[in-house]
N, C-alpha and C. Protein backbone atom coordinates (compact mmCIF):
# COMPACT_ATOMS: atom_id res chain seq x y z
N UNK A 1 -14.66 -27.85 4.22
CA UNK A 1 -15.05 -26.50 3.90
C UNK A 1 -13.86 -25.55 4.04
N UNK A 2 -13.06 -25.54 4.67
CA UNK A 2 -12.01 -24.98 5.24
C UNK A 2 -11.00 -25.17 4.34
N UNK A 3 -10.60 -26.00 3.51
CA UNK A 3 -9.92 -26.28 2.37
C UNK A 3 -10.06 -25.77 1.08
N UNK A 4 -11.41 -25.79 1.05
CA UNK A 4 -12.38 -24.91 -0.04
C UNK A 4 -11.85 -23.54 0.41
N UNK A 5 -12.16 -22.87 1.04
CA UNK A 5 -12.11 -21.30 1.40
C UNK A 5 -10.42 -21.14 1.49
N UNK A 6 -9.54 -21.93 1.39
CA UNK A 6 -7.99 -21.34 1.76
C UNK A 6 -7.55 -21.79 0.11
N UNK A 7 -7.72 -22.60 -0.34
CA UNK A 7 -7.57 -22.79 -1.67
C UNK A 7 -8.10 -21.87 -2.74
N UNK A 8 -9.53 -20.89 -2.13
CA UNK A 8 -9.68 -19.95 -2.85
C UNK A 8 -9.13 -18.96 -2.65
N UNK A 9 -8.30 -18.47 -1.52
CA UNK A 9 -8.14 -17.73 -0.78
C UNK A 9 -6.37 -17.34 -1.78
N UNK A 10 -5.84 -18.82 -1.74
CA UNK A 10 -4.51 -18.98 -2.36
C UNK A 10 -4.82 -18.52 -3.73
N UNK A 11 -5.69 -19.37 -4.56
CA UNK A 11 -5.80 -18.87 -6.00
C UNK A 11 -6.45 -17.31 -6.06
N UNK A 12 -7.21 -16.66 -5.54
CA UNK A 12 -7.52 -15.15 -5.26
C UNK A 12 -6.18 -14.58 -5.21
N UNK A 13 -5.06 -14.62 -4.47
CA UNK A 13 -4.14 -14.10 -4.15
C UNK A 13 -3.02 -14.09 -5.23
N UNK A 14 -3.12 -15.61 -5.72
CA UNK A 14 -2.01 -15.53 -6.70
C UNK A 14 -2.58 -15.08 -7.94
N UNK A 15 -3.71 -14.75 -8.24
CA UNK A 15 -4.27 -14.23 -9.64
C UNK A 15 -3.70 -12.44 -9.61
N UNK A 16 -4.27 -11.94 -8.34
CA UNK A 16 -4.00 -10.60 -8.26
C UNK A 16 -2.59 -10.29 -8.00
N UNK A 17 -2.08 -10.88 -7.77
CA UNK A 17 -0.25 -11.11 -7.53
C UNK A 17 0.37 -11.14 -9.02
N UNK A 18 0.07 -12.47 -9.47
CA UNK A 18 1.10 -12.95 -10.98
C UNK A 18 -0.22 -12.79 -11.86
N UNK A 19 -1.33 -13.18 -11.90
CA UNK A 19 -2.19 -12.87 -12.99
C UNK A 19 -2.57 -14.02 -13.54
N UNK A 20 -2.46 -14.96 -12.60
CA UNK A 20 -2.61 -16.15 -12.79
C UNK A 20 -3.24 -17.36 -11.66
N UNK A 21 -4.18 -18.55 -11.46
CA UNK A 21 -4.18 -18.96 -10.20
C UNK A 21 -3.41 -20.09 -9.94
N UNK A 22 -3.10 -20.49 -9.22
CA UNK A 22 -2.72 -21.95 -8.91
C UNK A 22 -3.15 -23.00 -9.15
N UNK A 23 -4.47 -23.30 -8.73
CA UNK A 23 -5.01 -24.24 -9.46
C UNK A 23 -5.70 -24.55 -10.48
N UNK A 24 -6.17 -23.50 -11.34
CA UNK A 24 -6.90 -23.65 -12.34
C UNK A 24 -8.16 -24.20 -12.33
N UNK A 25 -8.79 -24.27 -11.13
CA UNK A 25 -10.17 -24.41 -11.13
C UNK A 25 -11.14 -23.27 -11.35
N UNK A 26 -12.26 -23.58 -11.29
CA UNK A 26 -13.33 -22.21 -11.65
C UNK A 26 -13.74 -22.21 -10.53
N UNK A 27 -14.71 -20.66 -10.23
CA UNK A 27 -15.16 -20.10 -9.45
C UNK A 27 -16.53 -20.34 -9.24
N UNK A 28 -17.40 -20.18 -7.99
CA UNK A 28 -18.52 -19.88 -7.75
C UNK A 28 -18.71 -19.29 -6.57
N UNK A 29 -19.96 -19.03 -6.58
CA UNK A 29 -20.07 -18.31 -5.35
C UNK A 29 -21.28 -18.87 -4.91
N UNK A 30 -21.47 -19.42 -3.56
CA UNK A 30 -22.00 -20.29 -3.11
C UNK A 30 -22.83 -20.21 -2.07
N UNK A 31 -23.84 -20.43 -0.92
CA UNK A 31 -24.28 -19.80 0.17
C UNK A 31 -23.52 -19.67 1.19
N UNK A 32 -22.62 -20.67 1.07
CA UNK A 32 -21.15 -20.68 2.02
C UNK A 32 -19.95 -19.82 1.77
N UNK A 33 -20.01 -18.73 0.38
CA UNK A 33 -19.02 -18.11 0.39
C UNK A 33 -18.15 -18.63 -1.24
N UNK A 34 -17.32 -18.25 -1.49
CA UNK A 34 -16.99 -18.92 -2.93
C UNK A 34 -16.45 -19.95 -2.36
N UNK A 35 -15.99 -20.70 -3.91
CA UNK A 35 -15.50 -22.41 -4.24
C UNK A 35 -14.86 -22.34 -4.97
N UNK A 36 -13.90 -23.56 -5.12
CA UNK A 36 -13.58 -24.12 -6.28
C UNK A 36 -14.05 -25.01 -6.40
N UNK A 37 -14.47 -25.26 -7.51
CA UNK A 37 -15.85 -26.00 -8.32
C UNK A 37 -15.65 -27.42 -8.25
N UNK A 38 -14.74 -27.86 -8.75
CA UNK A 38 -14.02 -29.36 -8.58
C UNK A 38 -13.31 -29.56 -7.62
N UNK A 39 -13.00 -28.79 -6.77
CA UNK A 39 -12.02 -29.20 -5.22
C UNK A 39 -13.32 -29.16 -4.73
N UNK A 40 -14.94 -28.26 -4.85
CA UNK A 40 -16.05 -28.83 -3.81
C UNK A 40 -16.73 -30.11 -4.52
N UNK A 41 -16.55 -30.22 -5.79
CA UNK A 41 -17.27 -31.60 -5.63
C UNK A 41 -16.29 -32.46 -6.04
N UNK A 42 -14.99 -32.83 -5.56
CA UNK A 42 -14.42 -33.74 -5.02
C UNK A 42 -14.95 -34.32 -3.75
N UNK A 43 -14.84 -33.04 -2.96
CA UNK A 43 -14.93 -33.21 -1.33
C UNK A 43 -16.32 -33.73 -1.69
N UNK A 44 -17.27 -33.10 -1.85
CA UNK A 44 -18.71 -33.57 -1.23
C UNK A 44 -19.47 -34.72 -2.15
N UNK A 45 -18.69 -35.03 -3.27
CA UNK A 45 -18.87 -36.17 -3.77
C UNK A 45 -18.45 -37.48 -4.09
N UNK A 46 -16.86 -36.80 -4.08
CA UNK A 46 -16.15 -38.05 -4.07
C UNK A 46 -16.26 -38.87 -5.40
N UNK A 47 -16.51 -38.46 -6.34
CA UNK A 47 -16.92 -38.73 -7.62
C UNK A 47 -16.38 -40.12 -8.31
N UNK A 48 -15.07 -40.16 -8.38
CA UNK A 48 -13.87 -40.90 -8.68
C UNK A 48 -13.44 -42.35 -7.94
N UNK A 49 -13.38 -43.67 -8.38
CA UNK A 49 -12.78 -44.41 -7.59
C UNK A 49 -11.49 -44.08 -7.15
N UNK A 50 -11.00 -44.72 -6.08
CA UNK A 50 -9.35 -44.26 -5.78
C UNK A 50 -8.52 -44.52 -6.32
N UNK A 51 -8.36 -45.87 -7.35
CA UNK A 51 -7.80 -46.42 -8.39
C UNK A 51 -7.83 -45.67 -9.32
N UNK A 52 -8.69 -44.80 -9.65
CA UNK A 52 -8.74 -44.09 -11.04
C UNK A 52 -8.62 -42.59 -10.61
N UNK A 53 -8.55 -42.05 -9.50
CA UNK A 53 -7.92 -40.81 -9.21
C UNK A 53 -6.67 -40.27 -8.02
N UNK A 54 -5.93 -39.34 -9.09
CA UNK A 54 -4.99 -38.62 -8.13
C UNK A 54 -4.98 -38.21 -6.82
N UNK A 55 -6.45 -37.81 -6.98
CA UNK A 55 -7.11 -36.97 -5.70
C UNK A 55 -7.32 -37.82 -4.30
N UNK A 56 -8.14 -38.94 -5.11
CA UNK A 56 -8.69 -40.33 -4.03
C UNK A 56 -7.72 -40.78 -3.21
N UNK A 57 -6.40 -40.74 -4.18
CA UNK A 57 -5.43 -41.70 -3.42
C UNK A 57 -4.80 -40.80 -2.67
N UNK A 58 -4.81 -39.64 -2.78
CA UNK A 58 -3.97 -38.58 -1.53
C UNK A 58 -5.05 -37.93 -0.46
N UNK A 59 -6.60 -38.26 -0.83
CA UNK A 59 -7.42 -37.45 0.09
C UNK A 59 -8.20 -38.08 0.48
N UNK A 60 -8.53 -38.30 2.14
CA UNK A 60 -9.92 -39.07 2.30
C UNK A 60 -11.44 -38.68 1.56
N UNK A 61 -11.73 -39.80 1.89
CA UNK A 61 -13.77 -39.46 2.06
C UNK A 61 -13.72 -38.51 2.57
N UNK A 62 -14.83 -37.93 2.17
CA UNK A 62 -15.34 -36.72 3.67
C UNK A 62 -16.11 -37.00 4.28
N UNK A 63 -15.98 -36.43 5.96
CA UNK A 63 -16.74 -36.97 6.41
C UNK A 63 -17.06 -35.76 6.94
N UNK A 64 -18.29 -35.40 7.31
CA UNK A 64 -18.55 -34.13 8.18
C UNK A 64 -18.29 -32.61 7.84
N UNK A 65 -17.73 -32.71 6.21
CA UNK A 65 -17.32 -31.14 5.77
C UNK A 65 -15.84 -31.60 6.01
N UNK A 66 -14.81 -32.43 6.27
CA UNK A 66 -13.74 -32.59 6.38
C UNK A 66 -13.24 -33.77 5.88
N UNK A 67 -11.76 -33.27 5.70
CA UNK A 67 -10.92 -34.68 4.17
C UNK A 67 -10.06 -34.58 5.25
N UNK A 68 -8.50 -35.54 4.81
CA UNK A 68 -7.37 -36.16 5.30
C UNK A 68 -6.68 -36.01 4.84
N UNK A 69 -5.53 -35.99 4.74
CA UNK A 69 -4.21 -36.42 3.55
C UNK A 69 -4.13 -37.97 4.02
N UNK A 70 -4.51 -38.98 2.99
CA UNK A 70 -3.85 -39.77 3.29
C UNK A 70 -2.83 -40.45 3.03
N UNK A 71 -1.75 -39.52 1.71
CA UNK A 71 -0.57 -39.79 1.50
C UNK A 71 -0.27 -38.47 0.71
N UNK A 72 1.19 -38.14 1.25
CA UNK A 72 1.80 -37.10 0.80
C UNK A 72 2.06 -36.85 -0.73
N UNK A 73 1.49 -35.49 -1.22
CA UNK A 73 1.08 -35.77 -3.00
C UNK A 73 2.39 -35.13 -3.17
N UNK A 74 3.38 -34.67 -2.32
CA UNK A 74 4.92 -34.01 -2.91
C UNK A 74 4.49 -32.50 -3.47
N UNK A 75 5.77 -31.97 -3.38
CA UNK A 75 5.54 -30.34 -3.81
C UNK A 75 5.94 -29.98 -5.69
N UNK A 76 6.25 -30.74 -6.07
CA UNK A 76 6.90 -31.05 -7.49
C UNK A 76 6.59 -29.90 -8.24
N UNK A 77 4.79 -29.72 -7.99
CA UNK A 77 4.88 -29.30 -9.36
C UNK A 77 4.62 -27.57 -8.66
N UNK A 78 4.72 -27.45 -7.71
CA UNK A 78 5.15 -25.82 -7.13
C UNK A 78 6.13 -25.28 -7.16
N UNK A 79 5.62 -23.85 -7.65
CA UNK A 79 6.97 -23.38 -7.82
C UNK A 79 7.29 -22.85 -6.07
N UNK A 80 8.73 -22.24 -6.05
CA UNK A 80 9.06 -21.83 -4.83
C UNK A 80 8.07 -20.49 -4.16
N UNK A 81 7.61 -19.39 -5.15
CA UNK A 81 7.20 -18.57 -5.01
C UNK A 81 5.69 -19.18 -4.43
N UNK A 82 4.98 -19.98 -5.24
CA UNK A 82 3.25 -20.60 -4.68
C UNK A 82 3.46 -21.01 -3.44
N UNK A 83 4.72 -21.53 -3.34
CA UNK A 83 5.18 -22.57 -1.46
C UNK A 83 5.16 -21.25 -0.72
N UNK A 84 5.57 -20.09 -1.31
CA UNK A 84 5.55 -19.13 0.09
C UNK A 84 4.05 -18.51 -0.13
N UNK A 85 3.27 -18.70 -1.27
CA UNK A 85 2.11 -18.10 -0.97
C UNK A 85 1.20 -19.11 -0.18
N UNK A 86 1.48 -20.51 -0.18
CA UNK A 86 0.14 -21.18 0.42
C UNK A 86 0.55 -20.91 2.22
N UNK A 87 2.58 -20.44 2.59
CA UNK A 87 2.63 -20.31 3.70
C UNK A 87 2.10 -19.34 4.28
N UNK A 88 2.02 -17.84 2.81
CA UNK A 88 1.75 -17.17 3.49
C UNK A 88 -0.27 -16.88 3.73
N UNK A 89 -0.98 -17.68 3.21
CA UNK A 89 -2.44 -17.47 3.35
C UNK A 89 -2.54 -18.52 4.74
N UNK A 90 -1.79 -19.21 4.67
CA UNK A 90 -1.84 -20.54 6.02
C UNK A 90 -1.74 -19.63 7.07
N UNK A 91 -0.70 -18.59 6.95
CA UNK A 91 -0.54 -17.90 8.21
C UNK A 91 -1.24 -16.77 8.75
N UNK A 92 -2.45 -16.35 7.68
CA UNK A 92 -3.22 -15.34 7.40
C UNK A 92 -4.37 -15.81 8.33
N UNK A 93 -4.89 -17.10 7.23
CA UNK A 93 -6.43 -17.58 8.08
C UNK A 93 -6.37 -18.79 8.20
N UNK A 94 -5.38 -19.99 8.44
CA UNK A 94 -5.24 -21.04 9.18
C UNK A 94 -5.75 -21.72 10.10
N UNK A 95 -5.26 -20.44 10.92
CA UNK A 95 -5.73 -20.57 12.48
C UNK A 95 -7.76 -20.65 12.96
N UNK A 96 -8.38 -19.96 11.55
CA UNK A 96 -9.48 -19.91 11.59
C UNK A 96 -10.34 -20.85 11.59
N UNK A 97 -11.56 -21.04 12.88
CA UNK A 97 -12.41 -22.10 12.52
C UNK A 97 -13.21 -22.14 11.44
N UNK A 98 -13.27 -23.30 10.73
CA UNK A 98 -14.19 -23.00 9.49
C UNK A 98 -15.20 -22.36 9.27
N UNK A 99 -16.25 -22.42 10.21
CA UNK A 99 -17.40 -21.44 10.04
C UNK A 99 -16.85 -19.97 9.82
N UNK A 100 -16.30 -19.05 11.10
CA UNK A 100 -15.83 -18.31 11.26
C UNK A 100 -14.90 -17.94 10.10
N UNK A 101 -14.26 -18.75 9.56
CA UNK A 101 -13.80 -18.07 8.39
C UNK A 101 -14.65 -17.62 7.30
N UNK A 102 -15.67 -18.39 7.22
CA UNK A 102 -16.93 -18.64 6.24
C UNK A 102 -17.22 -16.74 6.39
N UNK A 103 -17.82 -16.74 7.40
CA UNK A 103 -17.97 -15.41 7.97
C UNK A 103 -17.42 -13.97 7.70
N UNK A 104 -15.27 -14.41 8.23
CA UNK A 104 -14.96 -13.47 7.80
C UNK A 104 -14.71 -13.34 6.27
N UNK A 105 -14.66 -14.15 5.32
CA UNK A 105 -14.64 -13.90 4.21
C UNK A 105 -15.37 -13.42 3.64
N UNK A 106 -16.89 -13.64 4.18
CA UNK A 106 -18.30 -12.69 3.09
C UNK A 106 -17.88 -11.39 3.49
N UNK A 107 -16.95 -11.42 4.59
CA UNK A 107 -16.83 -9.53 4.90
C UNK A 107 -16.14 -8.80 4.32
N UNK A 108 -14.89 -9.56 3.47
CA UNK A 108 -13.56 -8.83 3.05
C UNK A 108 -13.55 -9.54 0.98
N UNK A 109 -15.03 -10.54 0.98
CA UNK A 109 -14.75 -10.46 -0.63
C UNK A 109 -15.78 -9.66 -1.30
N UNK A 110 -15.24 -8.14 -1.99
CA UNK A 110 -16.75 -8.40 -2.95
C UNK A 110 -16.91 -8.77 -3.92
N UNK A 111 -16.37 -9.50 -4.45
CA UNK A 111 -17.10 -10.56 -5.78
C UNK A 111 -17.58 -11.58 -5.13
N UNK A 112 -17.80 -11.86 -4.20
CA UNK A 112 -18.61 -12.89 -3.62
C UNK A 112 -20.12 -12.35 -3.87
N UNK A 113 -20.91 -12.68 -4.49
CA UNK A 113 -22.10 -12.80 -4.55
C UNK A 113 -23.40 -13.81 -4.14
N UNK A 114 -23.79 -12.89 -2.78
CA UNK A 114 -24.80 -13.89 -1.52
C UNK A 114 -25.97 -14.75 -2.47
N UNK A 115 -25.95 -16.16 -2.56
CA UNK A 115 -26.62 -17.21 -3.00
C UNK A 115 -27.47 -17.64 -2.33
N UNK A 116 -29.06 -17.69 -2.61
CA UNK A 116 -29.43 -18.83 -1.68
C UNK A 116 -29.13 -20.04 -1.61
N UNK A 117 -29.11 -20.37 -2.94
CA UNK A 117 -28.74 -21.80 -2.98
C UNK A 117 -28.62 -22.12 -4.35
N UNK A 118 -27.59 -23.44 -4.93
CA UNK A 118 -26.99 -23.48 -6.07
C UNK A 118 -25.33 -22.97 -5.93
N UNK A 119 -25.47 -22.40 -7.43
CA UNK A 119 -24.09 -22.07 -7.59
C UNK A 119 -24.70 -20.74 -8.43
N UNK A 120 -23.72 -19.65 -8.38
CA UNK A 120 -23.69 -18.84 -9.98
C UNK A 120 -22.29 -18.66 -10.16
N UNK A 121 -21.66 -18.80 -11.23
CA UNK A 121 -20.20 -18.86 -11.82
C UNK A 121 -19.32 -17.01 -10.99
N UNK A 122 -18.36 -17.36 -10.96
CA UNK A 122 -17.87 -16.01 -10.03
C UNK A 122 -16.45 -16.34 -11.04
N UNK A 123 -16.52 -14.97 -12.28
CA UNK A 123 -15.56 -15.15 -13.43
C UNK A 123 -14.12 -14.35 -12.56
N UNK A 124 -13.01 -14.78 -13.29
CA UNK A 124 -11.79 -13.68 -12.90
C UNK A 124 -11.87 -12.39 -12.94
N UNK A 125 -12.93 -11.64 -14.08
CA UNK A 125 -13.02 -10.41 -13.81
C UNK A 125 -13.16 -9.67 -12.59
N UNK A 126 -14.48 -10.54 -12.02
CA UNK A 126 -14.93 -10.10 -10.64
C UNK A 126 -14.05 -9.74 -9.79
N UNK A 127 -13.14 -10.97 -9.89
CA UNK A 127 -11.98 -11.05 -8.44
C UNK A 127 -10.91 -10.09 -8.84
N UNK A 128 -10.60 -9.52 -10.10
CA UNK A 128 -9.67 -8.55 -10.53
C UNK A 128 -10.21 -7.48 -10.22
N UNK A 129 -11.52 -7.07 -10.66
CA UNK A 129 -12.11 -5.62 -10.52
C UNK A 129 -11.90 -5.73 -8.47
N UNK A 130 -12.19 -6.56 -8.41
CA UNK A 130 -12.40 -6.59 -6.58
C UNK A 130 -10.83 -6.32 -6.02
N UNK A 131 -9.49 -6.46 -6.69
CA UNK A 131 -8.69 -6.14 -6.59
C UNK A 131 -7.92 -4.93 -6.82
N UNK A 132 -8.71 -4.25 -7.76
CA UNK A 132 -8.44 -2.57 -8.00
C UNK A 132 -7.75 -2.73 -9.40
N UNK A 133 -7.43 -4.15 -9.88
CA UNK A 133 -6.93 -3.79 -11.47
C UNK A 133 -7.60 -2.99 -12.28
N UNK A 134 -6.92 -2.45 -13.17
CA UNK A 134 -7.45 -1.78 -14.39
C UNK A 134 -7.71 -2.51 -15.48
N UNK A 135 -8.39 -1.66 -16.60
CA UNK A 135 -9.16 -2.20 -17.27
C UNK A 135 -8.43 -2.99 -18.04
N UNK A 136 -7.25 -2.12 -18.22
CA UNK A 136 -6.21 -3.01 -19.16
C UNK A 136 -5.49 -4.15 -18.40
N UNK A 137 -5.50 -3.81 -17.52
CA UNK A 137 -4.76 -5.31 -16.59
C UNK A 137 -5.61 -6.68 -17.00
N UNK A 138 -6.72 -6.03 -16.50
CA UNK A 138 -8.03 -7.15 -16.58
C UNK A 138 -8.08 -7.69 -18.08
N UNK A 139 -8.19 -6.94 -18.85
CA UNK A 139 -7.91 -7.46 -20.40
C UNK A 139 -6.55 -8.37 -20.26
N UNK A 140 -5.89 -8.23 -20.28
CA UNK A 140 -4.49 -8.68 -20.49
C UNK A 140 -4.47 -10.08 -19.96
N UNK A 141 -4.58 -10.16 -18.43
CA UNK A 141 -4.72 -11.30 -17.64
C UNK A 141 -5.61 -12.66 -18.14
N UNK A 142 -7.08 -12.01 -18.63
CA UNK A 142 -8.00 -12.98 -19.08
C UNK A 142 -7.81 -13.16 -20.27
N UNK A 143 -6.89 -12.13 -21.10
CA UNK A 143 -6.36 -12.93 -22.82
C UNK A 143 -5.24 -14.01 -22.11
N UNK A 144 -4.51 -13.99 -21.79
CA UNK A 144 -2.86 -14.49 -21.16
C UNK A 144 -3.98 -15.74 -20.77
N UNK A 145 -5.13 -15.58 -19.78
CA UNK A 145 -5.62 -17.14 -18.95
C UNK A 145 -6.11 -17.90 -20.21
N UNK A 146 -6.96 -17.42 -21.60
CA UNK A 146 -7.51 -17.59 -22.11
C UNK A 146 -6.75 -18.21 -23.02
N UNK A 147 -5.70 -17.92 -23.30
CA UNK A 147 -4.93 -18.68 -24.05
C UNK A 147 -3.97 -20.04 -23.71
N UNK A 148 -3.84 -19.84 -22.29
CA UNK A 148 -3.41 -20.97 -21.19
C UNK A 148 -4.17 -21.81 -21.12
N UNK A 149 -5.45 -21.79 -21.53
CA UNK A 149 -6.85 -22.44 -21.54
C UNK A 149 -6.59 -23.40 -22.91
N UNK A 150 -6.63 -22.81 -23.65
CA UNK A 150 -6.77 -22.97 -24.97
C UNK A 150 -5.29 -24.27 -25.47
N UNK A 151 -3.78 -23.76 -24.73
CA UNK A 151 -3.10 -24.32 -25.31
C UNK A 151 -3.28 -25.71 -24.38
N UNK A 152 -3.60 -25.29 -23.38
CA UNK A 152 -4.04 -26.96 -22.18
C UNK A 152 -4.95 -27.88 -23.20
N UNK A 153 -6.19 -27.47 -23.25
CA UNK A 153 -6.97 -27.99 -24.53
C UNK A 153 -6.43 -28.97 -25.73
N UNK A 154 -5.78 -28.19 -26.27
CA UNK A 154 -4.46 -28.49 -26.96
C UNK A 154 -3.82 -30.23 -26.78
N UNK A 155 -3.24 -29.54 -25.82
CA UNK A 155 -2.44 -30.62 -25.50
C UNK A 155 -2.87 -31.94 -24.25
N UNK A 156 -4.50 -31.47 -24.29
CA UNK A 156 -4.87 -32.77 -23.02
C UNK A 156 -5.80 -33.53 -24.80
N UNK A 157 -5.48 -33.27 -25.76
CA UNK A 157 -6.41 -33.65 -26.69
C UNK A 157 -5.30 -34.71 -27.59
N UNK A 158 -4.32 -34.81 -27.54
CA UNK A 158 -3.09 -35.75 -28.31
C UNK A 158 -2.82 -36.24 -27.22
């Protein structure tokens, strides 16, 4: 859970920063607070044999709400600038026990929207307007993601 919430925490930060996230996963917002959609059902499903995923072979099972590294996946494809943002959210709420972070985060996001249960999608707008961008920022950012979308598409299709 704790991986979930700092990974959103990193991609939140670097969207409103560069206009862009790190990982390119989608959003939700969850009874636990937001997600990334495929980093939570990695963890809580494990979907993938380990032979047939990236993920498997660098991350345990979960057991208990908690994964492992079990082999170092390298920094390759980070740039220098993301290495000082994951140091600098590590050094932000790191130290935090997972619940307790759970906690302080419903306090300081509002695009988090309280779930009973499920998922409902939590778009970039949200997290931009929740950042004080303008309207035109917000336009700009989600044409720029939208087309990053589009040329990925692209090229995971040849």
């Amino acid at each position: 859970m704790k991986l979930i919430k700092l990974l959103y925490m990193l991609d939140r930060a670097s969207l409103l920063e560069w206009g862009r996230p790190v990982t390119g996963d989608h959003y939700y917002s969850m009874k636990m607070g937001p997600v990334l959609s495929e980093v939570h059902d990695l963890i809580t499903e494990m979907r993938l044999p380990a032979e047939e995923s990236y993920w498997a072979s660098h991350i345990s099972e979960p057991s208990g709400w908690e994964v492992s590294l079990r082999d170092d996946a390298g920094r390759d494809a980070l740039s220098e600038a993301e290495e000082e943002l994951i140091d600098h959210v590590w050094s932000q709420l790191g130290s935090f026990d997972p619940f307790l972070l759970v906690d302080f985060l419903h306090k300081i996001l509002p695009e988090w929207k309280e779930v009973d249960r499920g998922r409902v999608p939590l778009p970039y707008r949200d997290i931009l307007m929740a950042g004080k961008k303008s309207a035109e920022e917000i336009a700009a950012i989600e044409g720029e993601l939208e087309s990053l979308a589009s040329d990925y598409r692209v090229l995971a299709a040849h």
